[in-house]
Every structure is written in structure tokens, then in C-alpha cells.
N, C-alpha and C. Protein backbone atom coordinates (compact mmCIF):
# COMPACT_ATOMS: atom_id res chain seq x y z
N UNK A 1 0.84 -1.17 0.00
CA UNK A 1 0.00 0.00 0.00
C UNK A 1 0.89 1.25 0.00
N UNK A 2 0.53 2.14 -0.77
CA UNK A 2 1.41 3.47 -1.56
C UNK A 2 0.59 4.67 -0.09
N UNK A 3 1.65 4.86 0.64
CA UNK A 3 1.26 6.31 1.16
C UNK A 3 1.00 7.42 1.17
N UNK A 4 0.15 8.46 1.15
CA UNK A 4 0.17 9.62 0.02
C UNK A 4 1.34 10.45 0.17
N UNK A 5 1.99 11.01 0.91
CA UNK A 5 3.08 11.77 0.45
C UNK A 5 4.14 11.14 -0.55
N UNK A 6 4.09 9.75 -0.73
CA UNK A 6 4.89 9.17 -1.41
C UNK A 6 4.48 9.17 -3.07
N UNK A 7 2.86 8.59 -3.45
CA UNK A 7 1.85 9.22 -3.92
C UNK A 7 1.77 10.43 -4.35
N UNK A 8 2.13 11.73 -3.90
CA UNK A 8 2.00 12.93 -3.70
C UNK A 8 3.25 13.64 -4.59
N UNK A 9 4.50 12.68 -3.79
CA UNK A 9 5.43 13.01 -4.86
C UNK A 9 5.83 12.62 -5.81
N UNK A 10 5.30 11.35 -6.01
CA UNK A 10 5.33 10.84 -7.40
C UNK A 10 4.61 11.23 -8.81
N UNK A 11 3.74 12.06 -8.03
CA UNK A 11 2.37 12.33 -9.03
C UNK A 11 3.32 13.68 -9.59
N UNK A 12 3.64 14.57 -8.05
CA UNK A 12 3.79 16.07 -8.26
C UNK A 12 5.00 15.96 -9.43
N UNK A 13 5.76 15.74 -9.07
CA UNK A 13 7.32 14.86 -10.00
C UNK A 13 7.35 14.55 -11.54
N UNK A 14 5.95 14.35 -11.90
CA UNK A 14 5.74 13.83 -13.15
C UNK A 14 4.79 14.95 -13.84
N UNK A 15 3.76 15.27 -12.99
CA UNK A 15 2.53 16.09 -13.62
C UNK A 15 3.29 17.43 -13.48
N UNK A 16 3.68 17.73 -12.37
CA UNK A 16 3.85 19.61 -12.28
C UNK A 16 4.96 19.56 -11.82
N UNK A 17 5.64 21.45 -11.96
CA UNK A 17 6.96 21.60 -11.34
C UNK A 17 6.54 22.28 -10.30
N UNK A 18 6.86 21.56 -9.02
CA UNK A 18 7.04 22.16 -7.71
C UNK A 18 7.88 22.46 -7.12
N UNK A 19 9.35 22.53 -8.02
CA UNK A 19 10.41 22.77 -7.69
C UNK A 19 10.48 22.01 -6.56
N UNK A 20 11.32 22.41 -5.35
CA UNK A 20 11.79 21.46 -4.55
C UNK A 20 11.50 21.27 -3.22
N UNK A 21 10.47 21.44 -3.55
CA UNK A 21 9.23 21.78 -2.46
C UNK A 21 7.65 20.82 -2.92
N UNK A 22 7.56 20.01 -3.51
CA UNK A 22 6.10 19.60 -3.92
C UNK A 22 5.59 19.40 -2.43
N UNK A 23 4.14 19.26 -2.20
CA UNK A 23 3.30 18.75 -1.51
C UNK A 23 2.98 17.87 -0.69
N UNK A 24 3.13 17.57 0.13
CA UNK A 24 3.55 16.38 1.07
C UNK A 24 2.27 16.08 1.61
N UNK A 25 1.05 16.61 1.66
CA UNK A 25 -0.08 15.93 2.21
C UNK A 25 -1.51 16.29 1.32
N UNK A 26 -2.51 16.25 1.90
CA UNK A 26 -3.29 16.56 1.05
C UNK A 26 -3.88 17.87 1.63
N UNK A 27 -2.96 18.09 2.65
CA UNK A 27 -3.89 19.59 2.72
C UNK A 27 -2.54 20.60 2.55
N UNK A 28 -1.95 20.35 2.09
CA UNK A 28 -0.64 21.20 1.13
C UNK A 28 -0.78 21.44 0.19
N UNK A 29 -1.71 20.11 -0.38
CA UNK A 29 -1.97 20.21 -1.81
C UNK A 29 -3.23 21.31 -2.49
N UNK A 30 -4.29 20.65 -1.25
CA UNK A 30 -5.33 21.76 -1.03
C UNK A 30 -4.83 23.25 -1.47
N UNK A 31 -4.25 23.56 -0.28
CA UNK A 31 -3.92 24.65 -0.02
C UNK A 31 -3.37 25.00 -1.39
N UNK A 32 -2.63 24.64 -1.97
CA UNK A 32 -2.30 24.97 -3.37
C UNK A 32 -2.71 25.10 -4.16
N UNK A 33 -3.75 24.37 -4.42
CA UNK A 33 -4.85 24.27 -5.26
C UNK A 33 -5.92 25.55 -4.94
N UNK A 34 -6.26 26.12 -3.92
CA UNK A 34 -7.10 27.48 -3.43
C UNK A 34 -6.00 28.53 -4.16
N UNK A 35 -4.83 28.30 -3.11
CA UNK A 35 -4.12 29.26 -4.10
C UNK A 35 -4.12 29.85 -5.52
N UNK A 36 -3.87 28.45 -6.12
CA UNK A 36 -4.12 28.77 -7.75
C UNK A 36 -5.51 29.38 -8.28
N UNK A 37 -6.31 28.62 -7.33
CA UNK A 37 -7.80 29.11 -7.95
C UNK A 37 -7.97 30.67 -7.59
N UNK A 38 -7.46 31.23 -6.11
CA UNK A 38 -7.75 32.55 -6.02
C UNK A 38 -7.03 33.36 -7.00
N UNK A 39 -5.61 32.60 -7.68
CA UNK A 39 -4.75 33.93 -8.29
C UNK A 39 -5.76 33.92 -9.73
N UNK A 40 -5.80 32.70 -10.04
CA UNK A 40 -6.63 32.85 -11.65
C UNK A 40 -7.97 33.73 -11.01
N UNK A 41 -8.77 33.35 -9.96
CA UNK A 41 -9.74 34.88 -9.99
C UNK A 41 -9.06 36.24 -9.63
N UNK A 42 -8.18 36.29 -9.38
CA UNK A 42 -7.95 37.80 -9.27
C UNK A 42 -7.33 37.98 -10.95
N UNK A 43 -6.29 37.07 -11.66
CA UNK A 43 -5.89 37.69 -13.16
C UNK A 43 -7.39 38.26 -14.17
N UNK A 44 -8.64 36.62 -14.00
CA UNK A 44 -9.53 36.79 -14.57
C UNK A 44 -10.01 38.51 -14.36
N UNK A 45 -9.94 38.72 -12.97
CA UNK A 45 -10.72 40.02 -13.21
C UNK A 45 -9.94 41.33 -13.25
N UNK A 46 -8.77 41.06 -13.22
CA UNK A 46 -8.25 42.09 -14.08
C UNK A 46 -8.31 41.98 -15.30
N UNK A 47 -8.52 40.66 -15.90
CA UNK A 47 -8.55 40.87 -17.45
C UNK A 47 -9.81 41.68 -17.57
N UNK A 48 -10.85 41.59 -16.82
CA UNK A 48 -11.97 42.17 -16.97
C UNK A 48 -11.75 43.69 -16.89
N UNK A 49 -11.59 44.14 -16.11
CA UNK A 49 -10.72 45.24 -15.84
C UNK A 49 -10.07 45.50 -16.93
N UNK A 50 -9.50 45.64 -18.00
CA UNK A 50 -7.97 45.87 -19.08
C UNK A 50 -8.92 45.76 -20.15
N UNK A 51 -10.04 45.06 -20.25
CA UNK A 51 -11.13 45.05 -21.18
C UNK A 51 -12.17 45.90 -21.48
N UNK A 52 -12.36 46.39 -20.37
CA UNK A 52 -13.31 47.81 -20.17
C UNK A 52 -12.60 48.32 -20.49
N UNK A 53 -11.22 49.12 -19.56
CA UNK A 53 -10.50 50.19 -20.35
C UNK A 53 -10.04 49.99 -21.79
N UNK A 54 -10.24 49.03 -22.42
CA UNK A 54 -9.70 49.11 -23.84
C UNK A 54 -10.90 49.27 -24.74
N UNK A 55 -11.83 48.43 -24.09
CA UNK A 55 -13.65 49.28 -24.72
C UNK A 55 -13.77 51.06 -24.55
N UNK A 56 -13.30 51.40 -23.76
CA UNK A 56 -13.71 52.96 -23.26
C UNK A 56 -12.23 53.52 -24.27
N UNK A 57 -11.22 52.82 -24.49
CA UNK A 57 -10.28 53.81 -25.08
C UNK A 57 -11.00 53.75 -26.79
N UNK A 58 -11.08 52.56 -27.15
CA UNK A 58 -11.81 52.79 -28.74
C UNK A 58 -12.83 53.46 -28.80
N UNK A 59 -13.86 53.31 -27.99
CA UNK A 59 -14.79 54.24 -27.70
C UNK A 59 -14.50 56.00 -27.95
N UNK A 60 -12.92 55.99 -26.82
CA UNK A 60 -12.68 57.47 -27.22
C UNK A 60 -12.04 58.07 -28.73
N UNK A 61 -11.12 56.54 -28.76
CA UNK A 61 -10.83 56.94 -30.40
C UNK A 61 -11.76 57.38 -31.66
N UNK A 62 -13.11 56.30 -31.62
CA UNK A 62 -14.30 56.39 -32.12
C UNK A 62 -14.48 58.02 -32.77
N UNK A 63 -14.95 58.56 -31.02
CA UNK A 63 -14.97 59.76 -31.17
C UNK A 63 -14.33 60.79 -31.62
N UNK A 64 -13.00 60.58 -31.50
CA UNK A 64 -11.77 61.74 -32.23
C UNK A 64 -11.93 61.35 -33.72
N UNK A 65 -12.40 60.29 -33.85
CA UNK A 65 -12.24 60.32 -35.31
C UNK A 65 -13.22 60.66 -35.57
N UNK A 66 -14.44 60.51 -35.28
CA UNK A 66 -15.88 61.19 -35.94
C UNK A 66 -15.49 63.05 -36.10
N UNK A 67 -14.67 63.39 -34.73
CA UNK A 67 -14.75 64.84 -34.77
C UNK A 67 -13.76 64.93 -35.55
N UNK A 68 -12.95 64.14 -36.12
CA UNK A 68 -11.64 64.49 -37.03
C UNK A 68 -12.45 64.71 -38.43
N UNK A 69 -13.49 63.99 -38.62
CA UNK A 69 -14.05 63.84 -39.98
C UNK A 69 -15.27 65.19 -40.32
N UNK A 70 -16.06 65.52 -38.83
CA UNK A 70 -16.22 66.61 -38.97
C UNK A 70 -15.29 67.81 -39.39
N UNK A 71 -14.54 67.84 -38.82
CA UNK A 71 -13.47 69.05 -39.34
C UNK A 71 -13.17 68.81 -40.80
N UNK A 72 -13.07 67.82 -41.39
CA UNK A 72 -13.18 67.82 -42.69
C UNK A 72 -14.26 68.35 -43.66
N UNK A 73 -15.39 67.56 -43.04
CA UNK A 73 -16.40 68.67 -43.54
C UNK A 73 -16.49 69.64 -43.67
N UNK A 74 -16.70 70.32 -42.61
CA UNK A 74 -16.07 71.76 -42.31
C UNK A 74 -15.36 72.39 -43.31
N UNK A 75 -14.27 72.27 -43.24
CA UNK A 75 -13.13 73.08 -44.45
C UNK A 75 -13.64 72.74 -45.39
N UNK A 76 -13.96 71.69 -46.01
CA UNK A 76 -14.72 70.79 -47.32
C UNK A 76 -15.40 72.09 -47.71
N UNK A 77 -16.29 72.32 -46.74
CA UNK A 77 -17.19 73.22 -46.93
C UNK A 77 -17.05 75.05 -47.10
N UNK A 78 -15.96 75.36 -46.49
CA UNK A 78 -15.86 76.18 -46.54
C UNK A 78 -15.05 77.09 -47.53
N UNK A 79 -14.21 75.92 -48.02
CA UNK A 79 -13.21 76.09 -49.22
C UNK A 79 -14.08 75.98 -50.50
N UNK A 80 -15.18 75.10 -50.57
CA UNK A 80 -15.98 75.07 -51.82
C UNK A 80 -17.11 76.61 -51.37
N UNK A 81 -17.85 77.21 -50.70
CA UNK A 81 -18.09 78.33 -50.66
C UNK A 81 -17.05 79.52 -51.30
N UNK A 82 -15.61 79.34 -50.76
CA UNK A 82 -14.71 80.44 -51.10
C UNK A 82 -14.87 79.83 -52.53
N UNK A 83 -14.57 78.94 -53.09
CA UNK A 83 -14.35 78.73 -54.63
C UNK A 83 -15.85 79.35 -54.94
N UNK A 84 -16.65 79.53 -54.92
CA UNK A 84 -17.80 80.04 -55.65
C UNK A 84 -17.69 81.17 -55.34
N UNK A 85 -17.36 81.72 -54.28
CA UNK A 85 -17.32 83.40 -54.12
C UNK A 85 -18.65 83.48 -53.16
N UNK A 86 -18.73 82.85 -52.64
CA UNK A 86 -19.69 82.73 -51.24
C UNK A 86 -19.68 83.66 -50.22
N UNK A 87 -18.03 83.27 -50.28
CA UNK A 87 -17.52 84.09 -48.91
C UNK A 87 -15.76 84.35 -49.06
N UNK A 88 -15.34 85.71 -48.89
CA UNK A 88 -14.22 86.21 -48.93
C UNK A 88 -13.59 85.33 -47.95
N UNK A 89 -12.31 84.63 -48.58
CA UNK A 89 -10.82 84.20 -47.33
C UNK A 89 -9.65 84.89 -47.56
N UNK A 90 -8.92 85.11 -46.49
CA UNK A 90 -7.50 85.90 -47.07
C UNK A 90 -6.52 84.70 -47.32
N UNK A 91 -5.64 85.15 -47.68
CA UNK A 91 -4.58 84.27 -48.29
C UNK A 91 -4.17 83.52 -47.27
N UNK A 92 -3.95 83.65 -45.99
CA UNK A 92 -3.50 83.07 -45.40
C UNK A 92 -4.88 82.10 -45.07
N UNK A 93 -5.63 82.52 -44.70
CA UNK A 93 -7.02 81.50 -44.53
C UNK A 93 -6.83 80.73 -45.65
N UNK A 94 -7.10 80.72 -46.72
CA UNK A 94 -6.92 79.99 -47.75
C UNK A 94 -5.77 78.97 -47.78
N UNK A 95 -4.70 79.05 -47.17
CA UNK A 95 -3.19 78.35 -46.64
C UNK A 95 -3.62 77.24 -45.48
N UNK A 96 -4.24 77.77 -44.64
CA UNK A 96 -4.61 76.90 -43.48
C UNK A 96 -5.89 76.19 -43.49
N UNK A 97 -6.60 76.66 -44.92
CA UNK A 97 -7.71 75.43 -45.11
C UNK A 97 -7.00 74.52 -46.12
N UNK A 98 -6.09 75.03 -46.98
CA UNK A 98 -5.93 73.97 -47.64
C UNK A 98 -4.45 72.84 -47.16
N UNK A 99 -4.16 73.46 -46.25
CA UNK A 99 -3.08 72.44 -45.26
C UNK A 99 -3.60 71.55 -44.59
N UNK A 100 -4.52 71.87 -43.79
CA UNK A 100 -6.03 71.04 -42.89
C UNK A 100 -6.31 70.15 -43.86
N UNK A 101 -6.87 70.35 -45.26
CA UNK A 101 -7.37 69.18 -46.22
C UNK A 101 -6.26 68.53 -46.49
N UNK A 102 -4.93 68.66 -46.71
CA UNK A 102 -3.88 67.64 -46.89
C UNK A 102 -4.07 66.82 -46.08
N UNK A 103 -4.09 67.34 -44.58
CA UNK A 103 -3.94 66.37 -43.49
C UNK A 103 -4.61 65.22 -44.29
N UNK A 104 -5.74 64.70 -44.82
CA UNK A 104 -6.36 63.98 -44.87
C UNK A 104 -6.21 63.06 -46.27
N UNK A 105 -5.15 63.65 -47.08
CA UNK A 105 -5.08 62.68 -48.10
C UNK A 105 -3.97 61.71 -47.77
């Protein structure tokens, strides 16, 4: 008849690295086993955690880019008014709308 620490280290020895320390009873082993289970719930919920903030950062990107595309409009718009004679720009206005529209090609 096989004793469990003997058991214990034969198993630990083959299945896992316990370095030089494996488990000698079954409530070592226990105990190890809680261990592991509490650290995987605390990683799990930081992953949860790192997942929201990466939902809320695209989220914010989302938004810079919608308002990036507004501003395109914008000049779009305001540069095709000046081309019809809509509305007077000075030269330099005319420089900084049509630098703004580069941005985008």
C-alpha cells in the first residue's frame, strides 16, 4: 500500500513543477490548489478590468475620429463656398484650409 506523500510526490514529479518543495499531504496540496484558484480569480478580473479600459479607449478613439471627420467637412465646406465666391478668405485663410485638407489625403 502506496502512502500519500509518497503518492504525492510521485504524481507532483511527473505532472507539475514544484520545484523542490512539492506537496507532502493533502492539505498542502489543497492549499495549493485554493491558491491557484484565487490567483486565476484575481488575473480573470483584471482581465476584466484591461477590457473595459480598452472598450472605453476605442470608444474614445471612435470619437476623435468622428470629430476628425467633422473638421473635414467643415473646411470641405468652406473652401468650396470660397471657390464660388460665397464668402471672402485671405490668403493666409486659404493656406490653413488647404493644409487642414492635406492632413487627410
Amino acid at each position: 500500500m502506496v502512502e500519500i506523500p509518497t503518492l504525492l510526490n510521485e504524481v507532483c514529479s511527473r505532472e507539475s513543477d514544484f520545484g523542490s518543495s512539492p506537496p507532502t499531504s493533502l492539505s498542502d496540496l489543497f492549499y495549493l490548489f485554493d491558491s491557484l484558484l484565487e490567483t486565476k480569480k484575481q488575473i480573470e478580473t483584471k482581465e476584466l478590468e484591461l477590457e473595459r479600459q480598452l472598450s472605453d479607449i476605442v470608444l474614445q478613439k471612435n470619437h476623435i475620429s468622428n470629430k476628425i471627420l467633422q473638421f473635414k467637412v467643415i473646411l470641405t465646406e468652406i473652401s468650396s463656398a470660397a471657390r464660388r465666391g460665397d464668402i471672402p478668405l485671405t490668403t493666409t485663410e486659404e493656406f490653413q484650409i488647404l493644409q487642414g485638407l492635406q492632413t487627410f489625403k
